[in-house]
PDB file of N, CA and C in Angstrom:
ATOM      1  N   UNK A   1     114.574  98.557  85.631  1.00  0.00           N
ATOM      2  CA  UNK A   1     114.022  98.047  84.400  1.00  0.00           C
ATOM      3  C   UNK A   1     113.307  96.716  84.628  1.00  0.00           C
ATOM      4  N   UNK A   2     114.034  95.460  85.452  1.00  0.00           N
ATOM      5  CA  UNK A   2     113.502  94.540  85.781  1.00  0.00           C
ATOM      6  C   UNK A   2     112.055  94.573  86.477  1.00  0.00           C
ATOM      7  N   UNK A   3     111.717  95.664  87.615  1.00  0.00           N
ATOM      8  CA  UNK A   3     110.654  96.110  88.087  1.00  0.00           C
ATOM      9  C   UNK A   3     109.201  95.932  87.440  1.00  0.00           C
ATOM     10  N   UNK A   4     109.825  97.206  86.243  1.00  0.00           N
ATOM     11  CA  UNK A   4     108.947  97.346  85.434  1.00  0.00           C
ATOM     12  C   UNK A   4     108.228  96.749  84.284  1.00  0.00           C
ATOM     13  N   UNK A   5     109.011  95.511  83.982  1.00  0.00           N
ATOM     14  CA  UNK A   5     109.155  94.430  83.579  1.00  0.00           C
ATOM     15  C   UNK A   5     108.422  93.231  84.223  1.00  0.00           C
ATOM     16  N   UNK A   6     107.364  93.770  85.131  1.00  0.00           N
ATOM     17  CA  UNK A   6     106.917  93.011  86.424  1.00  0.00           C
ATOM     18  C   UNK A   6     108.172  91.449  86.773  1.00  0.00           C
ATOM     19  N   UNK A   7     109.248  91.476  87.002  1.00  0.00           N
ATOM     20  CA  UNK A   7     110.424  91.004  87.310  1.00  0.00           C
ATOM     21  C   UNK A   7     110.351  91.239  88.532  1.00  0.00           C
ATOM     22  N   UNK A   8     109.679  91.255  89.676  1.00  0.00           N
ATOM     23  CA  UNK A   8     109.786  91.265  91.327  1.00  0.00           C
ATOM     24  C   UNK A   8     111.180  91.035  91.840  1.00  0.00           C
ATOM     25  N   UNK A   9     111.246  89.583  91.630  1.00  0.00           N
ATOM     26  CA  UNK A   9     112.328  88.502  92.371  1.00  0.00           C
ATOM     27  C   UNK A   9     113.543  88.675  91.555  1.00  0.00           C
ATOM     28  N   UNK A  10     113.542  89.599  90.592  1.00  0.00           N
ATOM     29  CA  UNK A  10     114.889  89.854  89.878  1.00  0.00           C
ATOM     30  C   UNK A  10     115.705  91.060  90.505  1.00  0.00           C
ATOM     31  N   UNK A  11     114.779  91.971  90.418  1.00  0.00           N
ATOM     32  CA  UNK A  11     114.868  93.350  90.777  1.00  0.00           C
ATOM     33  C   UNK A  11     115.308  93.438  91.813  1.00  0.00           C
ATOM     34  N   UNK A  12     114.490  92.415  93.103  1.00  0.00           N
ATOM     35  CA  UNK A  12     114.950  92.641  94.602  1.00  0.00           C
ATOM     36  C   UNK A  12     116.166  91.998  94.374  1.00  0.00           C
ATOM     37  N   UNK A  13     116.557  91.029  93.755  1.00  0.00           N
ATOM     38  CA  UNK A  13     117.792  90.049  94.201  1.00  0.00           C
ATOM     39  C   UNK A  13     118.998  90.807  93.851  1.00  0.00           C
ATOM     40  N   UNK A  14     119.017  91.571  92.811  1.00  0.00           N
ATOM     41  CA  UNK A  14     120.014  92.530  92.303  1.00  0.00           C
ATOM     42  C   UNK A  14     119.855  94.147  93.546  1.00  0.00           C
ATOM     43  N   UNK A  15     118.913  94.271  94.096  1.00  0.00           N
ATOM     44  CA  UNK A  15     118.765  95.072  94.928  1.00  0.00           C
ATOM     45  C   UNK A  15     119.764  95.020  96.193  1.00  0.00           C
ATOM     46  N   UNK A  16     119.549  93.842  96.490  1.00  0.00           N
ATOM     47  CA  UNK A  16     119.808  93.381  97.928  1.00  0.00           C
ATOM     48  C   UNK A  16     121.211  92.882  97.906  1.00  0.00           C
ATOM     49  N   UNK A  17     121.332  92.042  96.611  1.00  0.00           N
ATOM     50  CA  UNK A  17     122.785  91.650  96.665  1.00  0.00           C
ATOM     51  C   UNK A  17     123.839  92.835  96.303  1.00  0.00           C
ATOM     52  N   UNK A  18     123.707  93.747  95.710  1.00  0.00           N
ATOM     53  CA  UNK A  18     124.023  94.944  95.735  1.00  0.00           C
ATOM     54  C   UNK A  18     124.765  95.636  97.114  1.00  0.00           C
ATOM     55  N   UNK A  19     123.551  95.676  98.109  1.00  0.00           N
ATOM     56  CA  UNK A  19     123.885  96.194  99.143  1.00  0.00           C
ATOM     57  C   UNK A  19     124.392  95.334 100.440  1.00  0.00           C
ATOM     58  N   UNK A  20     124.159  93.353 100.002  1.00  0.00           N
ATOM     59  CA  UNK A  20     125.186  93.022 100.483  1.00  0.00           C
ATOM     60  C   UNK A  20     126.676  93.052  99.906  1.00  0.00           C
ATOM     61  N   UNK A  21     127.090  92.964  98.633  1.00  0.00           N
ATOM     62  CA  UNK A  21     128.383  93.546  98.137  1.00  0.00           C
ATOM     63  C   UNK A  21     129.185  94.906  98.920  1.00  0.00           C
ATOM     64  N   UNK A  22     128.475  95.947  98.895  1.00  0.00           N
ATOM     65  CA  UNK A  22     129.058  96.936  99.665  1.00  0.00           C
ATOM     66  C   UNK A  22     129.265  96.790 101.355  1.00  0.00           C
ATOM     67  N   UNK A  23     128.537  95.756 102.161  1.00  0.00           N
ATOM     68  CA  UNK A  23     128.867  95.711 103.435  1.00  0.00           C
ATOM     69  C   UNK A  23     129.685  94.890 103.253  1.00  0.00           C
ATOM     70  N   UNK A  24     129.675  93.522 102.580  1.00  0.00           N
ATOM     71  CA  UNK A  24     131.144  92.906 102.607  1.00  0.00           C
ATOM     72  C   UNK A  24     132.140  93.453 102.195  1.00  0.00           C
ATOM     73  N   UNK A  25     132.308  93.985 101.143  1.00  0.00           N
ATOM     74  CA  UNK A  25     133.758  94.582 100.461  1.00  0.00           C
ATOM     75  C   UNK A  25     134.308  95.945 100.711  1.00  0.00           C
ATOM     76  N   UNK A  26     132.719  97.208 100.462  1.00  0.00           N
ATOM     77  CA  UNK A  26     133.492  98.302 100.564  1.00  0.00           C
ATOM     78  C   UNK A  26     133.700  98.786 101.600  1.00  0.00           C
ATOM     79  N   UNK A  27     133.055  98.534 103.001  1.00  0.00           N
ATOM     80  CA  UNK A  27     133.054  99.186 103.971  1.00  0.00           C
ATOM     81  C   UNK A  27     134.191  98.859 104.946  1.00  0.00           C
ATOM     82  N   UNK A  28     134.764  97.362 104.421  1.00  0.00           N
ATOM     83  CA  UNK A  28     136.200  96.961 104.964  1.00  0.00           C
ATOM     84  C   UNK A  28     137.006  98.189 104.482  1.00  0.00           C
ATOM     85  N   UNK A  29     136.790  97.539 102.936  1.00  0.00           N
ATOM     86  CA  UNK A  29     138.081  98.142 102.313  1.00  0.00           C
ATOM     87  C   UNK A  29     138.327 100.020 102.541  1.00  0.00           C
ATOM     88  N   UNK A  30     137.663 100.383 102.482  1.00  0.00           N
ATOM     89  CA  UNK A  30     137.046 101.836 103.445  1.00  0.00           C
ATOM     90  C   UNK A  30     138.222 102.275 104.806  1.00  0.00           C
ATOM     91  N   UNK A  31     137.994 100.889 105.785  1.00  0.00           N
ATOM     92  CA  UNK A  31     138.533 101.063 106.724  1.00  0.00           C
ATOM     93  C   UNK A  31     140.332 100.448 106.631  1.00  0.00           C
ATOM     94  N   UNK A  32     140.282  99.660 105.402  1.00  0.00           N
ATOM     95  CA  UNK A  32     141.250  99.446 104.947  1.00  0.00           C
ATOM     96  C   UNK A  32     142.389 101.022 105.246  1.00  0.00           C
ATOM     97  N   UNK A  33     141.915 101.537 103.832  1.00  0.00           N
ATOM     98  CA  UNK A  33     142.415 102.846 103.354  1.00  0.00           C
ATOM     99  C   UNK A  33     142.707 103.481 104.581  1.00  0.00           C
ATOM    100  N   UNK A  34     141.907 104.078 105.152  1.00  0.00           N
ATOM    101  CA  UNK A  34     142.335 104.789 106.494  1.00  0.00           C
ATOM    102  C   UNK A  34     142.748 104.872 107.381  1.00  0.00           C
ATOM    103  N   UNK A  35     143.100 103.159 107.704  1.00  0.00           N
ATOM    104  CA  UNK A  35     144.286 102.888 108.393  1.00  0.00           C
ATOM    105  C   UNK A  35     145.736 103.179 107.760  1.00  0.00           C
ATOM    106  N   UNK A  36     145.478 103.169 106.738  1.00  0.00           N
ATOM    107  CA  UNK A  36     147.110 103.488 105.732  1.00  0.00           C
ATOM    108  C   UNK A  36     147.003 105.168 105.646  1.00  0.00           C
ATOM    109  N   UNK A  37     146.136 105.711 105.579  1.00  0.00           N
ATOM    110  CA  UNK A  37     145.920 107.057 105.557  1.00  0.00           C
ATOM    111  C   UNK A  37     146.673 107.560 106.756  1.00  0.00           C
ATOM    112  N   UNK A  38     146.230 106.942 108.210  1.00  0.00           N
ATOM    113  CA  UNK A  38     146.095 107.411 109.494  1.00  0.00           C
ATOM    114  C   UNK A  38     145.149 108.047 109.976  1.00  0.00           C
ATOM    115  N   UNK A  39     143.848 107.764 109.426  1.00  0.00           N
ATOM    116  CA  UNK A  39     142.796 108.446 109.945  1.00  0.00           C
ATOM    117  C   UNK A  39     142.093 107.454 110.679  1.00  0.00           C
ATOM    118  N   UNK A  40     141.360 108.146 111.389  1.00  0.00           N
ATOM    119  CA  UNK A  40     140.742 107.050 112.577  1.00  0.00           C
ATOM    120  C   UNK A  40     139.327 106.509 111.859  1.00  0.00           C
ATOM    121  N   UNK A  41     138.591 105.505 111.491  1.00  0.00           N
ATOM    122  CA  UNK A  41     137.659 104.845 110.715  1.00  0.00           C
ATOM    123  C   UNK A  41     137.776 103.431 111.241  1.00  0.00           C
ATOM    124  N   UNK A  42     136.916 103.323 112.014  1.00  0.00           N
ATOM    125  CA  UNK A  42     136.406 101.517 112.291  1.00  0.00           C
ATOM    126  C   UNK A  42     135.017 101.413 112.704  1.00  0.00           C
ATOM    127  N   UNK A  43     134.499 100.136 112.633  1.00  0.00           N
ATOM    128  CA  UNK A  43     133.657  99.105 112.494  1.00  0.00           C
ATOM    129  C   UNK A  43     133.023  99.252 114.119  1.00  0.00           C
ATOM    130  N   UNK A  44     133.137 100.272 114.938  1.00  0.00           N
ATOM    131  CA  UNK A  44     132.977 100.564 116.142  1.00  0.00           C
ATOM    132  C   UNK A  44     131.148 100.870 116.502  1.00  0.00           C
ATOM    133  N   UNK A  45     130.121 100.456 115.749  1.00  0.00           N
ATOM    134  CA  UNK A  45     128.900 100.866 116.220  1.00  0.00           C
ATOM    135  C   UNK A  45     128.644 101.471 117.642  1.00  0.00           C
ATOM    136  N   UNK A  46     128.025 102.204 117.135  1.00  0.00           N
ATOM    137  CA  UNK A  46     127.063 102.781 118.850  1.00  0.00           C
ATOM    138  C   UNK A  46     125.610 102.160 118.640  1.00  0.00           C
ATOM    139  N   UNK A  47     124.934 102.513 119.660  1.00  0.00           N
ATOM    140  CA  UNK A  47     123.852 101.766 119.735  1.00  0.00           C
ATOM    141  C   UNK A  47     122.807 102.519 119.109  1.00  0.00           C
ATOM    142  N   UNK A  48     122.701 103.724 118.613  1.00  0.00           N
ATOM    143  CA  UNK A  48     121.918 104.678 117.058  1.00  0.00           C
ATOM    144  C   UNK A  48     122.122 103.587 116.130  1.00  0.00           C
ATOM    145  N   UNK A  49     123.053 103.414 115.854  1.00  0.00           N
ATOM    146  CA  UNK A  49     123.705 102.783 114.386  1.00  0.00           C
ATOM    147  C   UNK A  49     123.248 101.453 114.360  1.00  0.00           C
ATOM    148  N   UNK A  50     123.278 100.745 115.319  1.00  0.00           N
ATOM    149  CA  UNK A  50     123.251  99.442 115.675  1.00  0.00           C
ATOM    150  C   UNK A  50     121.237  99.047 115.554  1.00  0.00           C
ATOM    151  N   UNK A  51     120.933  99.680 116.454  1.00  0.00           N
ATOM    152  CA  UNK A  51     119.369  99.640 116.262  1.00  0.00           C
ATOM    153  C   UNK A  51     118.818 100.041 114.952  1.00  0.00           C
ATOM    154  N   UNK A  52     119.313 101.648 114.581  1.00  0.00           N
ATOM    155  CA  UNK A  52     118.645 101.729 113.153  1.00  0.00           C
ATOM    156  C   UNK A  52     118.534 100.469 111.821  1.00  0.00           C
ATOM    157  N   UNK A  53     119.862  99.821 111.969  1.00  0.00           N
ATOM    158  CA  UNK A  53     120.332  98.781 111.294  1.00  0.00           C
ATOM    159  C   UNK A  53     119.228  97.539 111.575  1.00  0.00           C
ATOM    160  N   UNK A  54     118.925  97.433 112.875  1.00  0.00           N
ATOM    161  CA  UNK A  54     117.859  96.043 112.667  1.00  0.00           C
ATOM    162  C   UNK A  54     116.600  96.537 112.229  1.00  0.00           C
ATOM    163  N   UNK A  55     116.104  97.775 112.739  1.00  0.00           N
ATOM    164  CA  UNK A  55     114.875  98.214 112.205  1.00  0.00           C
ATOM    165  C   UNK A  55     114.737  98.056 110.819  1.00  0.00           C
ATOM    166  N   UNK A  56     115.558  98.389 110.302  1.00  0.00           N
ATOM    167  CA  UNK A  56     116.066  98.713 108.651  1.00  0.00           C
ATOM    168  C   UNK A  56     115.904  97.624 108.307  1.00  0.00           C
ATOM    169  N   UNK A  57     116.518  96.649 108.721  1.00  0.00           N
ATOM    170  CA  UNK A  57     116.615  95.171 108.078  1.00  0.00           C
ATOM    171  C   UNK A  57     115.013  94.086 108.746  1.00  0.00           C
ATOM    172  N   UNK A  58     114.279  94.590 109.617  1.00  0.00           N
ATOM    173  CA  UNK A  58     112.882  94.481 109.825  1.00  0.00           C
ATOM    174  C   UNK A  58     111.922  94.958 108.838  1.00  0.00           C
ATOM    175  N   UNK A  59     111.869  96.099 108.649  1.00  0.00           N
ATOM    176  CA  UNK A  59     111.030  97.075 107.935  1.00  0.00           C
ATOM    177  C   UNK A  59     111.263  96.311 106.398  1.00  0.00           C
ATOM    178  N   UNK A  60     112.311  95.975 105.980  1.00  0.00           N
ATOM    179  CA  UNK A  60     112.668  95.168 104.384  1.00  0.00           C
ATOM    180  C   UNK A  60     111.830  94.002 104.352  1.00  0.00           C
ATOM    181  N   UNK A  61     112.202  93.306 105.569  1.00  0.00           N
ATOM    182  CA  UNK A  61     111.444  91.694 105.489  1.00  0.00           C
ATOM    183  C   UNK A  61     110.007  91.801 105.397  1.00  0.00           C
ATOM    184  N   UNK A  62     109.686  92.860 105.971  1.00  0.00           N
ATOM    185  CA  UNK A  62     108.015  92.669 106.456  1.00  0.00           C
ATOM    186  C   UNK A  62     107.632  93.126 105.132  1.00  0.00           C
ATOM    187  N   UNK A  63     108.209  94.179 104.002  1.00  0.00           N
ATOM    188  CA  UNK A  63     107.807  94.682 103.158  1.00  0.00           C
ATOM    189  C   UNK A  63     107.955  93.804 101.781  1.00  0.00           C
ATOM    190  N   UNK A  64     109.296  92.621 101.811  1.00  0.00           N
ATOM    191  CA  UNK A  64     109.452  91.486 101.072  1.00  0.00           C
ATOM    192  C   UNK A  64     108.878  90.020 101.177  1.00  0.00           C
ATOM    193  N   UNK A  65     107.769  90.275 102.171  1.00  0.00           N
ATOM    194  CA  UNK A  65     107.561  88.786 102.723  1.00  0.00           C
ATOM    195  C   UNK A  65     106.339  88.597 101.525  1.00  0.00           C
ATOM    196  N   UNK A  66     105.615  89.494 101.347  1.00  0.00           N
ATOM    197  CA  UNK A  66     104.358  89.157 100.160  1.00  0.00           C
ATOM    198  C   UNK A  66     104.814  89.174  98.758  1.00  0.00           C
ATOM    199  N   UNK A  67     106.149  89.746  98.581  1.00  0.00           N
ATOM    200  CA  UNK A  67     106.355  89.415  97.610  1.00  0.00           C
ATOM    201  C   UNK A  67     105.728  90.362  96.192  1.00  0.00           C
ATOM    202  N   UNK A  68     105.090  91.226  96.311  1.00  0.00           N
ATOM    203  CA  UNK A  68     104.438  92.072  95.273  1.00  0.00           C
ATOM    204  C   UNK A  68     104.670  93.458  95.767  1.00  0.00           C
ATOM    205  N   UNK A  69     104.572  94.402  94.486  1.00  0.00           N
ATOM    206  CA  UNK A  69     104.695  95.674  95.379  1.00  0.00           C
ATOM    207  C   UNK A  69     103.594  96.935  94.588  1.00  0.00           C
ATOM    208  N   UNK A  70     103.517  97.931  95.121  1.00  0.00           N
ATOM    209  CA  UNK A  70     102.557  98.767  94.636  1.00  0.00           C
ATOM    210  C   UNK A  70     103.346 100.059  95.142  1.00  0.00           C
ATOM    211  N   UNK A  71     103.223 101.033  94.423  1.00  0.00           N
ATOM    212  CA  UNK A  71     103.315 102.531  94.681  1.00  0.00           C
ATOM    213  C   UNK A  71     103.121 103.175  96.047  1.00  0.00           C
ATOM    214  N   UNK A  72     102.304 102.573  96.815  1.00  0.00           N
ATOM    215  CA  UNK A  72     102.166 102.835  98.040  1.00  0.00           C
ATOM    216  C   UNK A  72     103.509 102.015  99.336  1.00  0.00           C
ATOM    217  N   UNK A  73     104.100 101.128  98.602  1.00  0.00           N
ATOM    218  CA  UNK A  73     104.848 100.368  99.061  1.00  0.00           C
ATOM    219  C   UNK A  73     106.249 100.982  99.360  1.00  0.00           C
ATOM    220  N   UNK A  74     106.300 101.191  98.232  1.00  0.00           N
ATOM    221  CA  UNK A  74     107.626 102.756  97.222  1.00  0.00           C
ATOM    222  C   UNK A  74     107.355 103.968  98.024  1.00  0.00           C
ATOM    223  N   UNK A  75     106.747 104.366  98.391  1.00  0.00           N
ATOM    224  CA  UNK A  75     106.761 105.250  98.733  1.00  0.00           C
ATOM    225  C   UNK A  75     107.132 105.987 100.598  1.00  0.00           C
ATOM    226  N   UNK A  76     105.987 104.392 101.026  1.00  0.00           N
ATOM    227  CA  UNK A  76     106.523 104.281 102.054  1.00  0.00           C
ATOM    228  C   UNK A  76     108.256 103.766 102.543  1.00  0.00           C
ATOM    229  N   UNK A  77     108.731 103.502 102.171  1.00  0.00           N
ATOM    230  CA  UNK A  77     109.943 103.162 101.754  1.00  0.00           C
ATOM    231  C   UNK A  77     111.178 104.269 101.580  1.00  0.00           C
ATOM    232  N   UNK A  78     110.314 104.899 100.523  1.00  0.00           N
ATOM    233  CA  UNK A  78     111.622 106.137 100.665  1.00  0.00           C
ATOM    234  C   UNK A  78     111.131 106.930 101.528  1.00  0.00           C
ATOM    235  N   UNK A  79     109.803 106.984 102.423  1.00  0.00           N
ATOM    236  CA  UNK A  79     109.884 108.539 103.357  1.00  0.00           C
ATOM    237  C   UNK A  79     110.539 107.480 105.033  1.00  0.00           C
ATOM    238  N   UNK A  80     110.470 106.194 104.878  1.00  0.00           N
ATOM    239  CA  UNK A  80     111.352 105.697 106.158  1.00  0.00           C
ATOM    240  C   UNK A  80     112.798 106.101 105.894  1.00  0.00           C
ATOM    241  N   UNK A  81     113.602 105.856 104.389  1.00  0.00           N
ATOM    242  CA  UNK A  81     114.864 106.409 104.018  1.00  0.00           C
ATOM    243  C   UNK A  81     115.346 107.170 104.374  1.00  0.00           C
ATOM    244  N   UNK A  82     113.729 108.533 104.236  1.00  0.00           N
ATOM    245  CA  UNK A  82     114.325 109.867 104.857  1.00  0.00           C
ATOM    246  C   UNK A  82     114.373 110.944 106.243  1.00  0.00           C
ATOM    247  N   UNK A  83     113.148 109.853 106.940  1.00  0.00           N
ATOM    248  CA  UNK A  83     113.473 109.707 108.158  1.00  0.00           C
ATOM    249  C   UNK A  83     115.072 109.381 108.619  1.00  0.00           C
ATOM    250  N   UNK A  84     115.337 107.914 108.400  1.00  0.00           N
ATOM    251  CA  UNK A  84     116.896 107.647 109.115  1.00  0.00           C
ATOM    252  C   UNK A  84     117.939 108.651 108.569  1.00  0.00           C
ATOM    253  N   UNK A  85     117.635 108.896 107.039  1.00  0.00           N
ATOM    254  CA  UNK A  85     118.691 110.405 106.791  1.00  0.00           C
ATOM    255  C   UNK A  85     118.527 111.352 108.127  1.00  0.00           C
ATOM    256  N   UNK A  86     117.126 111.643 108.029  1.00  0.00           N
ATOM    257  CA  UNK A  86     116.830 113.022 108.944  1.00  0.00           C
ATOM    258  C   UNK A  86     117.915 112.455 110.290  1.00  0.00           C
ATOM    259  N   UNK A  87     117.533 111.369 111.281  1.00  0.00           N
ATOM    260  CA  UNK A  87     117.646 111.643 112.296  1.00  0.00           C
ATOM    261  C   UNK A  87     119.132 110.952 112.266  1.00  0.00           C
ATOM    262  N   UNK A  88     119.748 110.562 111.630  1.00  0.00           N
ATOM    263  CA  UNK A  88     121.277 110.526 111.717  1.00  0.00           C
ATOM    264  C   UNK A  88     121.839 111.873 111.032  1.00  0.00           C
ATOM    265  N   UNK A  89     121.239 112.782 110.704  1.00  0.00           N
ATOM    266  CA  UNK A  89     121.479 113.817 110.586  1.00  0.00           C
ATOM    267  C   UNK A  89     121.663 114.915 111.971  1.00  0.00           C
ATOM    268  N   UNK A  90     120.925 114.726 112.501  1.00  0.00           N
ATOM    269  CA  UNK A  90     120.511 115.253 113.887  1.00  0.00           C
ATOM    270  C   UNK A  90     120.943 114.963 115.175  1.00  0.00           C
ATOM    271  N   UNK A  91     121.028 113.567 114.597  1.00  0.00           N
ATOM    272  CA  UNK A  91     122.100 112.415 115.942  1.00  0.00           C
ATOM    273  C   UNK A  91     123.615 113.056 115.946  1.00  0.00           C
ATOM    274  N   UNK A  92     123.279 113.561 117.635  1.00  0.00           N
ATOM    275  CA  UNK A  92     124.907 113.058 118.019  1.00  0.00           C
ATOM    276  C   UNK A  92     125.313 112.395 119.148  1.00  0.00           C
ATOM    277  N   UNK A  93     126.691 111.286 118.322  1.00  0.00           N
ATOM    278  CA  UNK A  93     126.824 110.482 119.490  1.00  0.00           C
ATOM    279  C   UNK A  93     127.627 111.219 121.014  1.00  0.00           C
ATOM    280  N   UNK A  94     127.214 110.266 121.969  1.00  0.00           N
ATOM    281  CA  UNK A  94     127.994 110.928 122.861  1.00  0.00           C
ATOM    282  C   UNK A  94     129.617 110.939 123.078  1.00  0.00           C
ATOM    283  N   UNK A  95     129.661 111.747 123.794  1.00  0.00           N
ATOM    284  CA  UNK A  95     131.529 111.344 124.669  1.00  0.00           C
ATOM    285  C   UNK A  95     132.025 110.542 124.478  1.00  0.00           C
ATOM    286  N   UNK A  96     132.945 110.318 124.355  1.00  0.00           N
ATOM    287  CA  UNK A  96     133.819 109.059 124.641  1.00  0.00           C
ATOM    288  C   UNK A  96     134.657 109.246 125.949  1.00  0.00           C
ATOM    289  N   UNK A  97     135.034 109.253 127.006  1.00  0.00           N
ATOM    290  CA  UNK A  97     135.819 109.536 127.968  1.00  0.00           C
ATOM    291  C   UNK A  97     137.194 109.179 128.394  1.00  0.00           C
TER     292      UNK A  97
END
């Protein structure tokens, strides 16, 4: 709503802080649970996970640095989304030994 509202700097800030909320809180608390569960769940990156993650957090800055956005912006945006769906879809990690 803020968006559309031409609200830029509202929209992203509720965007972003959003999805820092869930890396601080839920993804502990996540691993919380499943240690009480007994299921195996930790904070263990591989290097898929690890790289997609800076790209991800590259691809945001370069796209937040001007500060304005257009339909073409959006769009590109969700078909990078569905790229990293696709290929963590497809990804498998290796062995562990």
């Amino acid at each position: 709503m803020f968006a559309m509202k031409d609200k830029l700097d509202l929209s992203l800030g509720v965007a972003i802080g959003s999805s820092i909320q869930i890396s601080m809180f839920a993804v502990p608390f996540c691993v919380v649970i499943s240690w009480m569960m007994g299921e195996q769940m930790d904070l263990n990156f591989q290097l898929f996970e690890t790289a997609t993650l800076f790209i991800s957090v590259i691809v945001v800055a370069f796209f937040l640095q001007e500060g304005t956005s257009n339909y073409f912006k959006g769009l590109m945006l969700i078909l990078s989304y569905l790229i990293v769906a696709a290929s963590f879809f497809a990804h498998q990690d290796p062995e562990q030994g």
